[in-house]
N, C-alpha and C. Protein backbone atom coordinates (compact mmCIF):
# COMPACT_ATOMS: atom_id res chain seq x y z
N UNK A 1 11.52 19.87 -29.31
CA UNK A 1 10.89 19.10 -28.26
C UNK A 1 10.64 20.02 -27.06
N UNK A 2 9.43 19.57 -26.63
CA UNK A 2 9.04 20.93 -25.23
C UNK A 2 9.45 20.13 -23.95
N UNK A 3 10.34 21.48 -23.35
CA UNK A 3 10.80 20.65 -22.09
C UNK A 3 9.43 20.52 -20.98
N UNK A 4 9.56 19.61 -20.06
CA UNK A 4 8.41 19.32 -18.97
C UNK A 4 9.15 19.62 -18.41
N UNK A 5 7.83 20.45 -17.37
CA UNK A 5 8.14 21.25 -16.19
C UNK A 5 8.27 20.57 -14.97
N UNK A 6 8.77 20.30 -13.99
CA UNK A 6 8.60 19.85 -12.37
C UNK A 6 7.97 20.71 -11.78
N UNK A 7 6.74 19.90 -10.79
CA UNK A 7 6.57 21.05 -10.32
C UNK A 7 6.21 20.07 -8.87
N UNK A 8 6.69 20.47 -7.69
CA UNK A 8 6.46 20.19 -6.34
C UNK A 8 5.51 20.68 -5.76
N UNK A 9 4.80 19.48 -4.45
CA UNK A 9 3.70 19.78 -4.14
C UNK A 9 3.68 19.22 -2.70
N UNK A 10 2.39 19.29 -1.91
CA UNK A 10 3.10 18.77 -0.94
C UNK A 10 1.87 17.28 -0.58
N UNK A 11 2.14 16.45 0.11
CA UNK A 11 1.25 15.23 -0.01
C UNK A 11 0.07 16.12 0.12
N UNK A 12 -0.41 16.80 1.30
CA UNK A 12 -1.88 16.75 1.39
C UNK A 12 -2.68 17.46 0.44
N UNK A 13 -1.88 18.33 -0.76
CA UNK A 13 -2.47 19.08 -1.70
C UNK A 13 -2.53 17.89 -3.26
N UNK A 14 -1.25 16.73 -2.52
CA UNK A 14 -1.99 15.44 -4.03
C UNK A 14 -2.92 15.26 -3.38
N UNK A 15 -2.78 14.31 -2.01
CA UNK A 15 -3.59 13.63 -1.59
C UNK A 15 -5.40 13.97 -1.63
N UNK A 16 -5.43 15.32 -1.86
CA UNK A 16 -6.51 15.96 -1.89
C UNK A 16 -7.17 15.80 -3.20
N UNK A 17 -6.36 16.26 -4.18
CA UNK A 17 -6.78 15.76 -5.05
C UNK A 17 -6.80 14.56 -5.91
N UNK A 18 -5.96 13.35 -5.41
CA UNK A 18 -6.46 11.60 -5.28
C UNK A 18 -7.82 11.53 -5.07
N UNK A 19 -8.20 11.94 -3.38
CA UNK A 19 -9.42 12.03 -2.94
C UNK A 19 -10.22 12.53 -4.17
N UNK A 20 -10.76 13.30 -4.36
CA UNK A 20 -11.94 14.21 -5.27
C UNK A 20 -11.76 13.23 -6.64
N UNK A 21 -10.48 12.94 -7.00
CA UNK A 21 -11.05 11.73 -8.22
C UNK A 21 -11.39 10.61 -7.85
N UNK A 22 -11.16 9.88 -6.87
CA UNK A 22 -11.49 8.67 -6.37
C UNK A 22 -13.02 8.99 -6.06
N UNK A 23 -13.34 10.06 -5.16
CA UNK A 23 -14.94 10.42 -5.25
C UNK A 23 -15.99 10.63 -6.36
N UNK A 24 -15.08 11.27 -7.46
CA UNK A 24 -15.73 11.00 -8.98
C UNK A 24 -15.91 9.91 -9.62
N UNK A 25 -15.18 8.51 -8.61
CA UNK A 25 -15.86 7.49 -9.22
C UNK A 25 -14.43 7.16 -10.52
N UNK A 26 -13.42 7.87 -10.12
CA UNK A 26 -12.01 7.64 -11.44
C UNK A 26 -11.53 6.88 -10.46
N UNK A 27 -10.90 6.53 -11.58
CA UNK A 27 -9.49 5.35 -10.96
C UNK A 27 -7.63 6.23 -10.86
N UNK A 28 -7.71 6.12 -9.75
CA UNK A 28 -6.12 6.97 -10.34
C UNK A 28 -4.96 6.22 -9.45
N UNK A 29 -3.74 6.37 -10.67
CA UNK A 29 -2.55 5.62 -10.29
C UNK A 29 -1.49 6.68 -9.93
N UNK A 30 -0.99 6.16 -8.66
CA UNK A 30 -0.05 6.62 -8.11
C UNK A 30 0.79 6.53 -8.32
N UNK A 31 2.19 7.00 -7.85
CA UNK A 31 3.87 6.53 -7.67
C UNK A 31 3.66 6.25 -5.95
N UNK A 32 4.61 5.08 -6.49
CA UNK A 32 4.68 4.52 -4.55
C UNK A 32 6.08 5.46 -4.20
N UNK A 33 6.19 5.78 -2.97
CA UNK A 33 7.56 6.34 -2.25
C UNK A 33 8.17 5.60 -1.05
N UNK A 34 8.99 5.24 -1.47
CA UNK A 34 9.38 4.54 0.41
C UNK A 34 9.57 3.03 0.25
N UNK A 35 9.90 2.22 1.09
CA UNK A 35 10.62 0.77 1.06
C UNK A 35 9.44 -0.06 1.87
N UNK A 36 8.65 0.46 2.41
CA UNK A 36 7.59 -0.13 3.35
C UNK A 36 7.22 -1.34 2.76
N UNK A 37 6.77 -0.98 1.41
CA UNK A 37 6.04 -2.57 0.74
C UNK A 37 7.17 -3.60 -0.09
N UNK A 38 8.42 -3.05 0.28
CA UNK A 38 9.33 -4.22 -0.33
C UNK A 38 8.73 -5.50 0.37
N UNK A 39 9.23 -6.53 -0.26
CA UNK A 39 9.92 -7.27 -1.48
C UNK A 39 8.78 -6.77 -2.75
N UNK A 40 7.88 -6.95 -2.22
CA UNK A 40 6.58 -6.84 -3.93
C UNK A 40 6.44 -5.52 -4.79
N UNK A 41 6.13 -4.39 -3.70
CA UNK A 41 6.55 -2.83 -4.32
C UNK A 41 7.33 -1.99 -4.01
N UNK A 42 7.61 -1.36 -5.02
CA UNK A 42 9.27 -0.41 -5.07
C UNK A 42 8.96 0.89 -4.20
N UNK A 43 9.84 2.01 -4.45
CA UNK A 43 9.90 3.04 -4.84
C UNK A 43 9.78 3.28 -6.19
N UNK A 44 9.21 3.71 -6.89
CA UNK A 44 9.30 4.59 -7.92
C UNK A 44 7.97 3.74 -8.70
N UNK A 45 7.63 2.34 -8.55
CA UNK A 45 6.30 1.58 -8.85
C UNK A 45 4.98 2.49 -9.14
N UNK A 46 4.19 1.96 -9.66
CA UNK A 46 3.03 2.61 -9.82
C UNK A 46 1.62 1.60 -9.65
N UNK A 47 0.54 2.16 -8.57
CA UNK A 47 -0.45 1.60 -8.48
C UNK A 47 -1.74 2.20 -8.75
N UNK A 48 -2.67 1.23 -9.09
CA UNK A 48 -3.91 1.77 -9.68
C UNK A 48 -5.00 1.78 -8.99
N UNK A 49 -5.41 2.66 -8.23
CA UNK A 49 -6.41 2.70 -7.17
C UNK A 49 -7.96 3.09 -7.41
N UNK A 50 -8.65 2.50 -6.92
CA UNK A 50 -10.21 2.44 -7.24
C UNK A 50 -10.56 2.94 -5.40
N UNK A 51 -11.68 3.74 -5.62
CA UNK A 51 -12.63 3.95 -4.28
C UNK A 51 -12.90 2.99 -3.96
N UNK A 52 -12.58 3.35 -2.16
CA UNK A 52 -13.17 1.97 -1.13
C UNK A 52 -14.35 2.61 -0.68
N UNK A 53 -15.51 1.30 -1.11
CA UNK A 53 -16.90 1.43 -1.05
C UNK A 53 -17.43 1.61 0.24
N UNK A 54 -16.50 0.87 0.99
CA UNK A 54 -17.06 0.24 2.64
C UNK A 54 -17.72 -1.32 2.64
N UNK A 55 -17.49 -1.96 1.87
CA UNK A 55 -18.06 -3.18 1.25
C UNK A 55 -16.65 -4.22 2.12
N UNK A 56 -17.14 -5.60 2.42
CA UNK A 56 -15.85 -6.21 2.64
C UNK A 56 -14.87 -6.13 2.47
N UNK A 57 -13.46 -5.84 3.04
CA UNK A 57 -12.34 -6.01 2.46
C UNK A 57 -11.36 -7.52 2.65
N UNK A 58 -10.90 -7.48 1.67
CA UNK A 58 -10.38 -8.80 1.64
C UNK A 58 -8.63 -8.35 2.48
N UNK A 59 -9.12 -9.92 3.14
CA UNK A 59 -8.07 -9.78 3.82
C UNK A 59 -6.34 -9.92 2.67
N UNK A 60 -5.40 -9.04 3.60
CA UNK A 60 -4.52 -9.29 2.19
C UNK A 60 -4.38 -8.50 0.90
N UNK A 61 -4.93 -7.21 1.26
CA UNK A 61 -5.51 -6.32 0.07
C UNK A 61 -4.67 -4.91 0.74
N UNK A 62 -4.14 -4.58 -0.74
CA UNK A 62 -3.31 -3.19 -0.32
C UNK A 62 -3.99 -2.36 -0.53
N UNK A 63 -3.47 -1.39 0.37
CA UNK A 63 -4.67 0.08 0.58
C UNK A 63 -3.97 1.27 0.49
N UNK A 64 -5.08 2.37 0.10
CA UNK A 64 -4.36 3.37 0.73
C UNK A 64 -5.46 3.96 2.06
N UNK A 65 -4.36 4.50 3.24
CA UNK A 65 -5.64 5.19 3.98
C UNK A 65 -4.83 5.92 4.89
N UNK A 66 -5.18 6.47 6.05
CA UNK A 66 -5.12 7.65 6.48
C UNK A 66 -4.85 7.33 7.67
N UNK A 67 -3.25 7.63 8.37
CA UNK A 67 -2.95 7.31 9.55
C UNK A 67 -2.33 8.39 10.33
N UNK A 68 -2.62 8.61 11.73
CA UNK A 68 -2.62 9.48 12.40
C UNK A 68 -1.80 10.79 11.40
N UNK A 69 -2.58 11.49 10.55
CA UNK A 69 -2.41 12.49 9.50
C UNK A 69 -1.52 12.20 8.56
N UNK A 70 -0.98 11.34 8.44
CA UNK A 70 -0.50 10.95 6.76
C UNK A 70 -1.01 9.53 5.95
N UNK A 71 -0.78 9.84 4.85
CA UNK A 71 -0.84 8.54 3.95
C UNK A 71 -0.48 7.64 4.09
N UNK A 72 -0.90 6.40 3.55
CA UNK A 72 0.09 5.29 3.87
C UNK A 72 -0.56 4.51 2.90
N UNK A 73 0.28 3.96 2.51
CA UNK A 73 0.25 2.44 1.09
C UNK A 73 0.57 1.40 2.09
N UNK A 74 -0.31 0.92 2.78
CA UNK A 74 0.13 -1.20 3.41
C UNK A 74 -1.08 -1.76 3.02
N UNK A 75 -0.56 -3.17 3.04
CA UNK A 75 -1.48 -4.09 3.25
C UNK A 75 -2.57 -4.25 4.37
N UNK A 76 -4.01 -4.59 4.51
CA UNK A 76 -4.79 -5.23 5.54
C UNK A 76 -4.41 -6.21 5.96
N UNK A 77 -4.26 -6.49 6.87
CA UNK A 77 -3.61 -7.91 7.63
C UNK A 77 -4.57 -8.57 8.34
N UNK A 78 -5.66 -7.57 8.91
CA UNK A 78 -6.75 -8.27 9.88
C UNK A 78 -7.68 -6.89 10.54
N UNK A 79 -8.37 -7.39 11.74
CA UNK A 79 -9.16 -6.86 12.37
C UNK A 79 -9.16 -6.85 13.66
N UNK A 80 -8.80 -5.72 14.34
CA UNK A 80 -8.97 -6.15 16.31
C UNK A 80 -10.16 -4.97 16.99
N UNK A 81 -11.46 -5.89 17.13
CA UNK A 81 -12.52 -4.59 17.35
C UNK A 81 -13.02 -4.12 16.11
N UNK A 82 -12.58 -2.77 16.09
CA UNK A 82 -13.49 -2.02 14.80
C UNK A 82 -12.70 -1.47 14.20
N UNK A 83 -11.02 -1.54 14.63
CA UNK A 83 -9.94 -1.40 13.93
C UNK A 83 -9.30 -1.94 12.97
N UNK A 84 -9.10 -1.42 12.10
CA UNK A 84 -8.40 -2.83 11.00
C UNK A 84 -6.74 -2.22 11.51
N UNK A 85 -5.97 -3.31 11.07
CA UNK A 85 -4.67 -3.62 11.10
C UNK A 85 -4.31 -3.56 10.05
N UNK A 86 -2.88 -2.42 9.66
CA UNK A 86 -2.08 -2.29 8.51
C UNK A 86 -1.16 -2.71 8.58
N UNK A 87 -0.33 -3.68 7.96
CA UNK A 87 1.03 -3.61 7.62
C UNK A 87 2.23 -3.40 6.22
N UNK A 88 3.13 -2.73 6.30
CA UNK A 88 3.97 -2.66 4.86
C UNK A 88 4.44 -4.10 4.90
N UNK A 89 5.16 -4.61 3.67
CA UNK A 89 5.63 -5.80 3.57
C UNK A 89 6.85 -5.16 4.20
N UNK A 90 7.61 -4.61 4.39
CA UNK A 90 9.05 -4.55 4.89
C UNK A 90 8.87 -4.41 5.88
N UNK A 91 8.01 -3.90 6.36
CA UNK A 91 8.27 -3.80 7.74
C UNK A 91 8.12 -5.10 8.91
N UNK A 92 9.15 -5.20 10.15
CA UNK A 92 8.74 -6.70 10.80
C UNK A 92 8.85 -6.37 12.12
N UNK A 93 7.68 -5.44 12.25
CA UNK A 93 6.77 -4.95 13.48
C UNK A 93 6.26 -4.34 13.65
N UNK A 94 6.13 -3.01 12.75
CA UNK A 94 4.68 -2.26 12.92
C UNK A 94 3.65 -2.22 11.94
N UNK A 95 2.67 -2.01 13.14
CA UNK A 95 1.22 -2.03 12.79
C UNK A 95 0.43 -0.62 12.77
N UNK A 96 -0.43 -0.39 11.43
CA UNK A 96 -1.20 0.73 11.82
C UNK A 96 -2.53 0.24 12.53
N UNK A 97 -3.07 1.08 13.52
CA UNK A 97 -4.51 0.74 14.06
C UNK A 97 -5.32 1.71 13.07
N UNK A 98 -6.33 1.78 12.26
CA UNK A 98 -7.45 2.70 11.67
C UNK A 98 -8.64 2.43 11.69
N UNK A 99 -9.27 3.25 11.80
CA UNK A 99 -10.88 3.20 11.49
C UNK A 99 -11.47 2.51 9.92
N UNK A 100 -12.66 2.33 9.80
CA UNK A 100 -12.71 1.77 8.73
C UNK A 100 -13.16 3.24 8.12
N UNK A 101 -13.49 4.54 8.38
CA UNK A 101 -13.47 5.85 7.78
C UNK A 101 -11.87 6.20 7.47
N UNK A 102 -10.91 5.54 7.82
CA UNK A 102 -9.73 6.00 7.54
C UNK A 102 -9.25 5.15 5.91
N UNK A 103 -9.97 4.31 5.95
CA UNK A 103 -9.56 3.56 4.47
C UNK A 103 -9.99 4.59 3.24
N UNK A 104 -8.99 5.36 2.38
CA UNK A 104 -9.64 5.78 1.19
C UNK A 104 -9.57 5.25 -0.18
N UNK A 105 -8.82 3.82 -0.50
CA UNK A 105 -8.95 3.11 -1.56
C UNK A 105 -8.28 2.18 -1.46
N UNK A 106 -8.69 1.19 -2.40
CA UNK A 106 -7.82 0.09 -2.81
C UNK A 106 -7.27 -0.19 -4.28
N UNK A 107 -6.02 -0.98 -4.21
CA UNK A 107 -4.91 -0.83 -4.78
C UNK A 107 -5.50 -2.01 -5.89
N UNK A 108 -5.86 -2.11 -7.11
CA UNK A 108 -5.92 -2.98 -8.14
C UNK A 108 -5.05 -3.70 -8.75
N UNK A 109 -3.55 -2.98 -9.53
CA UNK A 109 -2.73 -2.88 -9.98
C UNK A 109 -1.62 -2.50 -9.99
N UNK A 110 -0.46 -3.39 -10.04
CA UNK A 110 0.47 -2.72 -10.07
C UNK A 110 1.43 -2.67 -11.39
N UNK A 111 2.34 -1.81 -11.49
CA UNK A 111 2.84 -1.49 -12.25
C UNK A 111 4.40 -1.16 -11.95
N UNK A 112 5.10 -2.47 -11.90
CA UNK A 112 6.49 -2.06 -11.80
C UNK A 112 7.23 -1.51 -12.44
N UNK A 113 8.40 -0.40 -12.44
CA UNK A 113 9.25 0.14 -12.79
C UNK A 113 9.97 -0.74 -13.45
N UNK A 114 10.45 -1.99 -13.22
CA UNK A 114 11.13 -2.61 -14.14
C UNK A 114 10.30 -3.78 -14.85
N UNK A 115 10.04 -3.23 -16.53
CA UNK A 115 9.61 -4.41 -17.04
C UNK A 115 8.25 -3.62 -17.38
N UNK A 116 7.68 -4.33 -18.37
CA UNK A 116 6.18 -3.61 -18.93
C UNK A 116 4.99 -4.88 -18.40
N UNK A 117 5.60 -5.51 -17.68
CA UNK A 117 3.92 -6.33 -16.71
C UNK A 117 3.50 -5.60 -16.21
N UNK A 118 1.72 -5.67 -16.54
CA UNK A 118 1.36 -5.29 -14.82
C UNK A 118 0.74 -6.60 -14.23
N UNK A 119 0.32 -6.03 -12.77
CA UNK A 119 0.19 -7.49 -12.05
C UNK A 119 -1.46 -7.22 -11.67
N UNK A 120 -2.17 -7.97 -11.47
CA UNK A 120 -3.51 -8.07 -10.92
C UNK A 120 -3.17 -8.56 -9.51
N UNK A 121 -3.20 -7.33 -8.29
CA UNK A 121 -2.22 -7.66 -6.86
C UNK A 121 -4.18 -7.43 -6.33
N UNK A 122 -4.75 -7.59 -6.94
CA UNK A 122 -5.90 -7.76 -6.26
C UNK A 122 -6.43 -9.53 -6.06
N UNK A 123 -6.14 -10.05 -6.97
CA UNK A 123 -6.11 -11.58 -7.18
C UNK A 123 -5.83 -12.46 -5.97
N UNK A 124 -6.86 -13.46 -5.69
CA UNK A 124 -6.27 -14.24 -4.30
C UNK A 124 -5.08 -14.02 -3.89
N UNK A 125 -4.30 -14.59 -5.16
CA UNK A 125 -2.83 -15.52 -5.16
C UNK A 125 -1.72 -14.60 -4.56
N UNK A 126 -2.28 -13.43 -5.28
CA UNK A 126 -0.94 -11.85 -5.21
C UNK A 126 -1.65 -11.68 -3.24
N UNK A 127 -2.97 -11.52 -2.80
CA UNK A 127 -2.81 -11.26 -1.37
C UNK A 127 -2.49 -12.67 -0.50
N UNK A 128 -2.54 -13.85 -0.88
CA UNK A 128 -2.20 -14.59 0.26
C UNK A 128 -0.68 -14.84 -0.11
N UNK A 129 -0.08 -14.48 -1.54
CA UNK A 129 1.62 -14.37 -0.95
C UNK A 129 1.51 -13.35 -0.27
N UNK A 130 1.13 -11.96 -0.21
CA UNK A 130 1.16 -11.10 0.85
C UNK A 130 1.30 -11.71 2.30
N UNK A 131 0.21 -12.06 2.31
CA UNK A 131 -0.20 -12.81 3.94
C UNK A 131 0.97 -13.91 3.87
N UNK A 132 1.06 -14.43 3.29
CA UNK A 132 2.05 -15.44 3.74
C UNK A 132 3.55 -15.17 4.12
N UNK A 133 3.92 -13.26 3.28
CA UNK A 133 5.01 -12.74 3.68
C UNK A 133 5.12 -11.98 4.94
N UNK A 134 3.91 -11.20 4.97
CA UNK A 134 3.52 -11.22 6.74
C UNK A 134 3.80 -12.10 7.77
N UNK A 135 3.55 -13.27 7.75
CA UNK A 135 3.17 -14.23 8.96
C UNK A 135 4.75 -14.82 8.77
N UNK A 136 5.51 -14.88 7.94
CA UNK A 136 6.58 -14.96 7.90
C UNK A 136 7.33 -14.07 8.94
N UNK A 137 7.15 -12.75 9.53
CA UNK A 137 7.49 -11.88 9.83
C UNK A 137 8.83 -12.17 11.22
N UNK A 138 8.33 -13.05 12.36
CA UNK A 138 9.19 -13.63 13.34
C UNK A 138 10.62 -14.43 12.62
N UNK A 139 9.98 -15.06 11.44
CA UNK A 139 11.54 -15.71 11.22
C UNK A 139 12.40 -14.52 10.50
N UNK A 140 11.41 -13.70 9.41
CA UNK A 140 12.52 -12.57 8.86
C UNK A 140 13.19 -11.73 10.23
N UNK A 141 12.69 -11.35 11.46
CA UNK A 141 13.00 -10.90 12.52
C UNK A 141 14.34 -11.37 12.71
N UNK A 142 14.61 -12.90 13.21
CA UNK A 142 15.43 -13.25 13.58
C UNK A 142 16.14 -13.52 12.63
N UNK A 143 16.53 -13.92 11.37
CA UNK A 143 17.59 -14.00 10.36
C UNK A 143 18.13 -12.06 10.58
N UNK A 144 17.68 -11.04 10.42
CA UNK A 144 17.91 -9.94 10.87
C UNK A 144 18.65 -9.85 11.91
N UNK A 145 18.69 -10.18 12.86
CA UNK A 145 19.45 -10.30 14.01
C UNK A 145 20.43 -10.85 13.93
N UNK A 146 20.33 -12.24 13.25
CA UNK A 146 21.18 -13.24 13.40
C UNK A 146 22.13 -12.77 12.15
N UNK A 147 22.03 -11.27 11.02
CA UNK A 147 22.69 -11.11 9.63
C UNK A 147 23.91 -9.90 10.62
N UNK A 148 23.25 -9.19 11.21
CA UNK A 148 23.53 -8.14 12.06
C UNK A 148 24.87 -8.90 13.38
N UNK A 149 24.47 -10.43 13.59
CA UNK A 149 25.91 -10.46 15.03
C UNK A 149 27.08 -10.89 13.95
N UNK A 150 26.59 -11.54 12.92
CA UNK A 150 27.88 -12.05 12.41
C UNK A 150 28.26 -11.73 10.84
């Protein structure tokens, strides 16, 4: 059996090349990193990303795009001006501000680490539980607080 190699890289030399297949018009799936999009995506998850056209985006739709020089996997939450608004599901208060040149794809599929489903997280249903775990955000705030005095 042939051993596989590791080999380390650094985001902007994937990210670069994400970009150039997403520009060829491929679809390519990632590994997610980081806790941002808990409860729905992991660490170690995998999503399937298609080029953003510049065509409507639906509100509630996970992205990837480009914030003050790094990557980022959140959800669209809305619009203020000509900015769209990002948020991770874990997170319960920040917001990215971006351009709509800062969006470089959207997220089709996911593919959890545990279990052989995948999910169609493009589907109404998968973004308005999104949105609905968003707007939730003030009460997860305060149960946080309130897990933290006692």
């Amino acid at each position: 059996m042939k051993k596989i190699e590791s080999r380390i890289m650094t985001n902007d030399l994937y990210f670069e090349e994400v970009q150039r297949l997403l520009e060829e018009g491929k679809e390519v799936c990632i590994r997610v990193k980081g806790n941002s999009m808990l409860p729905f995506i992991k660490t170690g998850d995998r999503v399937l990303l298609v080029a953003y056209q510049g065509t409507s985006l639906p509100i509630g739709s996970n992205i990837l795009a480009k914030h003050e020089g790094n990557y980022i996997f959140h959800r669209y939450v809305g619009k203020k001006g000509d900015k769209y608004l990002l948020a991770g599901d874990g997170n319960l208060v920040l917001h990215e501000h971006i351009a709509e040149t800062d969006i470089l794809a959207l997220a089709t599929r996911h593919y959890p680490t545990s279990g052989d489903k995948t999910v169609n997280i493009h589907k109404v249903w998968y973004r308005f539980r999104g949105m609905a775990w968003y707007y939730m955000r003030i009460i997860r705030r305060i149960i946080t607080v309130l897990k933290r005095r006692f």
